[in-house]
C-alpha atoms as a PDB file:
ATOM      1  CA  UNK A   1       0.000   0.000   0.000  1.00  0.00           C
ATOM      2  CA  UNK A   2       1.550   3.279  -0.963  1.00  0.00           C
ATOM      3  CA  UNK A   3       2.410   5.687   1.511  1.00  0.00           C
ATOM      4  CA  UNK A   4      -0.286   8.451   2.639  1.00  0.00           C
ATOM      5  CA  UNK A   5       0.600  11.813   1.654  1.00  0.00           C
ATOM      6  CA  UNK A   6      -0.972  15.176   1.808  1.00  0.00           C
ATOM      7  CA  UNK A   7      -0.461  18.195  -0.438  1.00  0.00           C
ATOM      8  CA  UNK A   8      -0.644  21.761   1.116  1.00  0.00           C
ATOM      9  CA  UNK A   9      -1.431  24.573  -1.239  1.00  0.00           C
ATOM     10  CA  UNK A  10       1.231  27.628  -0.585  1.00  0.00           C
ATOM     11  CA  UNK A  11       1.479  29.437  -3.278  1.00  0.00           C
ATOM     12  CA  UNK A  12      -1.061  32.637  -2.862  1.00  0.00           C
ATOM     13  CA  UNK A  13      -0.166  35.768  -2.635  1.00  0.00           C
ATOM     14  CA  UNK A  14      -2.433  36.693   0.227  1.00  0.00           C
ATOM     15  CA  UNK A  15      -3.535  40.123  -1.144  1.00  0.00           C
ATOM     16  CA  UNK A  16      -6.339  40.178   1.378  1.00  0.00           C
ATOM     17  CA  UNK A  17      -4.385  39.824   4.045  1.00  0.00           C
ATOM     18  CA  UNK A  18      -2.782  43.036   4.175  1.00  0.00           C
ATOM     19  CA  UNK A  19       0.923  42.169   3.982  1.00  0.00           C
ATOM     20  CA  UNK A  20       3.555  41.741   1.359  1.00  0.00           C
ATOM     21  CA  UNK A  21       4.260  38.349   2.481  1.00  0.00           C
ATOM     22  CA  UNK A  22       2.819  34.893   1.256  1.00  0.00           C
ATOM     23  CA  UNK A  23      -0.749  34.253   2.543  1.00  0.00           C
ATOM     24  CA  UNK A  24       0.820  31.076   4.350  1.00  0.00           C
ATOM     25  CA  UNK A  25       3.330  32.963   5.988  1.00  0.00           C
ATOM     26  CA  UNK A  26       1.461  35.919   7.563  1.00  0.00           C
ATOM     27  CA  UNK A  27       1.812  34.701  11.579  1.00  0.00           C
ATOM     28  CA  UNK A  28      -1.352  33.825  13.295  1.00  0.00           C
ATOM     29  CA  UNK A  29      -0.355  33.696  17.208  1.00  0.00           C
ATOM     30  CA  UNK A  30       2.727  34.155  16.728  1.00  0.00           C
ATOM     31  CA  UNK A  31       3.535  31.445  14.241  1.00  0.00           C
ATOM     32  CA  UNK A  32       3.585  31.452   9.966  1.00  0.00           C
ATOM     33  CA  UNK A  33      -0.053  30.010   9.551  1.00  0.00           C
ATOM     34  CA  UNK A  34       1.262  27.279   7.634  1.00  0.00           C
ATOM     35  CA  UNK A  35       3.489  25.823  10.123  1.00  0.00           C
ATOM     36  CA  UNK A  36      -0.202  24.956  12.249  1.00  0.00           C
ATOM     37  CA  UNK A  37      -1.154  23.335   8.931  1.00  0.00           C
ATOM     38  CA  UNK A  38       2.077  21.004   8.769  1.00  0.00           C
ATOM     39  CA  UNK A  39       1.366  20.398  12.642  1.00  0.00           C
ATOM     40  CA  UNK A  40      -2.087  19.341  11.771  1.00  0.00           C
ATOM     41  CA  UNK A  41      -0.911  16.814   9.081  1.00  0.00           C
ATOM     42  CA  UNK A  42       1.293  15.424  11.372  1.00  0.00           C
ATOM     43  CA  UNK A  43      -1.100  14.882  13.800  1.00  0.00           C
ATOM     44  CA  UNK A  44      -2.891  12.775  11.273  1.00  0.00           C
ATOM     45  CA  UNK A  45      -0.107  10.262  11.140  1.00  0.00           C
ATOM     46  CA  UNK A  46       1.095  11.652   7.781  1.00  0.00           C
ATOM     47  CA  UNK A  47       5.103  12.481   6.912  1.00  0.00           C
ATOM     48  CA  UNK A  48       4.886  12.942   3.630  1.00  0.00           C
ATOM     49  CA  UNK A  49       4.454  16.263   2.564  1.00  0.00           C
ATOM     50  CA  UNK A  50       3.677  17.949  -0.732  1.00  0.00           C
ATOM     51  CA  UNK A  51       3.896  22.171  -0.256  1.00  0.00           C
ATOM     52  CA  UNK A  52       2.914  23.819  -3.717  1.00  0.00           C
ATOM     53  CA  UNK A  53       5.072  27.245  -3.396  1.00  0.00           C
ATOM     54  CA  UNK A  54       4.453  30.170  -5.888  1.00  0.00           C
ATOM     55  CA  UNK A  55       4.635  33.652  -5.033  1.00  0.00           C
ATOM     56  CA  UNK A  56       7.700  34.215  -3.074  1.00  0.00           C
ATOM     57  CA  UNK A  57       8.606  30.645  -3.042  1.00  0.00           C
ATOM     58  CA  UNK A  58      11.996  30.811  -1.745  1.00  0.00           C
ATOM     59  CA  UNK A  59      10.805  32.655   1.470  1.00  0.00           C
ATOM     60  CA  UNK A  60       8.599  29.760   1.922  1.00  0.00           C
ATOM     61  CA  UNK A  61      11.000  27.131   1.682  1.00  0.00           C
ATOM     62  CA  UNK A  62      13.669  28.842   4.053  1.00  0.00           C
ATOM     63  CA  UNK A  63      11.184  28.976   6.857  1.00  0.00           C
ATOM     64  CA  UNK A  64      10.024  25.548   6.813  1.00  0.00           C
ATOM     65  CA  UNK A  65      14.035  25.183   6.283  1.00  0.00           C
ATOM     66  CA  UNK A  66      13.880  22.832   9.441  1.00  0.00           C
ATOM     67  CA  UNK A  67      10.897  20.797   8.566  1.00  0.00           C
ATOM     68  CA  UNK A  68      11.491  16.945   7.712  1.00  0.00           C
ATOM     69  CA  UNK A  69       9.467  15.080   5.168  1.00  0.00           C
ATOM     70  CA  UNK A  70       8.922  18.031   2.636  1.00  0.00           C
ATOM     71  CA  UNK A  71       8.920  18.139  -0.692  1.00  0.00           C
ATOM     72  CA  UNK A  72       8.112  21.378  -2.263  1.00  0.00           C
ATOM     73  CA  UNK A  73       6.567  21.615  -6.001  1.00  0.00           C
ATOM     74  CA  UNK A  74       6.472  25.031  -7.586  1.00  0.00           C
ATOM     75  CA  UNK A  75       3.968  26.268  -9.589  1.00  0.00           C
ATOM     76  CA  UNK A  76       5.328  29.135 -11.934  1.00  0.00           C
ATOM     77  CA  UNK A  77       1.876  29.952 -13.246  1.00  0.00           C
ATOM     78  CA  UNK A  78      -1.416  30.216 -10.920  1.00  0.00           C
ATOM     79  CA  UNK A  79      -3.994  28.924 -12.955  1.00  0.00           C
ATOM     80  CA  UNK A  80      -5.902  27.753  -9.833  1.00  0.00           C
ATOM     81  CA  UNK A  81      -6.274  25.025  -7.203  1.00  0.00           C
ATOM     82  CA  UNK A  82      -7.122  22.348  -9.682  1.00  0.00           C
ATOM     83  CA  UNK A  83      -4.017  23.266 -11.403  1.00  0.00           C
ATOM     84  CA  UNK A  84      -1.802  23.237  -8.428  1.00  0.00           C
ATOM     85  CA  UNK A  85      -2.923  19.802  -7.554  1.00  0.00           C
ATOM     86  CA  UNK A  86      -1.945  18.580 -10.368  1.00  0.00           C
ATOM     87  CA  UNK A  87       1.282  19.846 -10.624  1.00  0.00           C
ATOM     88  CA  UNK A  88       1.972  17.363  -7.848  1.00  0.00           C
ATOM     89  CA  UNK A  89       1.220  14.597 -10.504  1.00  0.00           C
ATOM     90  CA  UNK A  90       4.072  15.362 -12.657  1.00  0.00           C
ATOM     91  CA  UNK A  91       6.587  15.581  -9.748  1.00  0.00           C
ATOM     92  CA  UNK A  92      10.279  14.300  -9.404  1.00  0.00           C
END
């Protein structure tokens, strides 16, 4: 049986959030929101980790930096969730 995974969405810009900064990374208590999402999946029993990054990508991946078990797929164009999810198909 393959191994569970789950794919987070990060690649919004968050313009209706009021900051400059990815939607996923604007802190909520304290914390980037997105790290609550990781903790969630984790909680779930999943490792695996897909993160779709976008808009600002590279700020994205250096502060989940320490995280284990991520693999991060960019998508250069936003065409949309549908598309982002299956950018994850065509992975590695």
């Amino acid at each position: 049986m393959p191994e569970p995974l789950a794919i987070i969405l990060a690649a919004g810009k968050g313009k209706r959030m009021g900051s400059d900064l990815p939607k996923v990374l604007v802190p909520v208590g304290g914390r980037p929101m997105i790290r609550y999402v990781i903790d969630a999946v984790r909680a779930a029993g999943i490792e695996h980790i897909l993160i779709v990054v976008g808009y600002m990508a590279a700020l994205v991946k250096k502060e989940l930096a320490d995280q284990r078990g991520l693999e991060f797929i960019v998508q250069t164009e936003q065409l949309g969730t549908g598309h982002a999810v299956k950018m994850c198909g065509r992975r590695n």
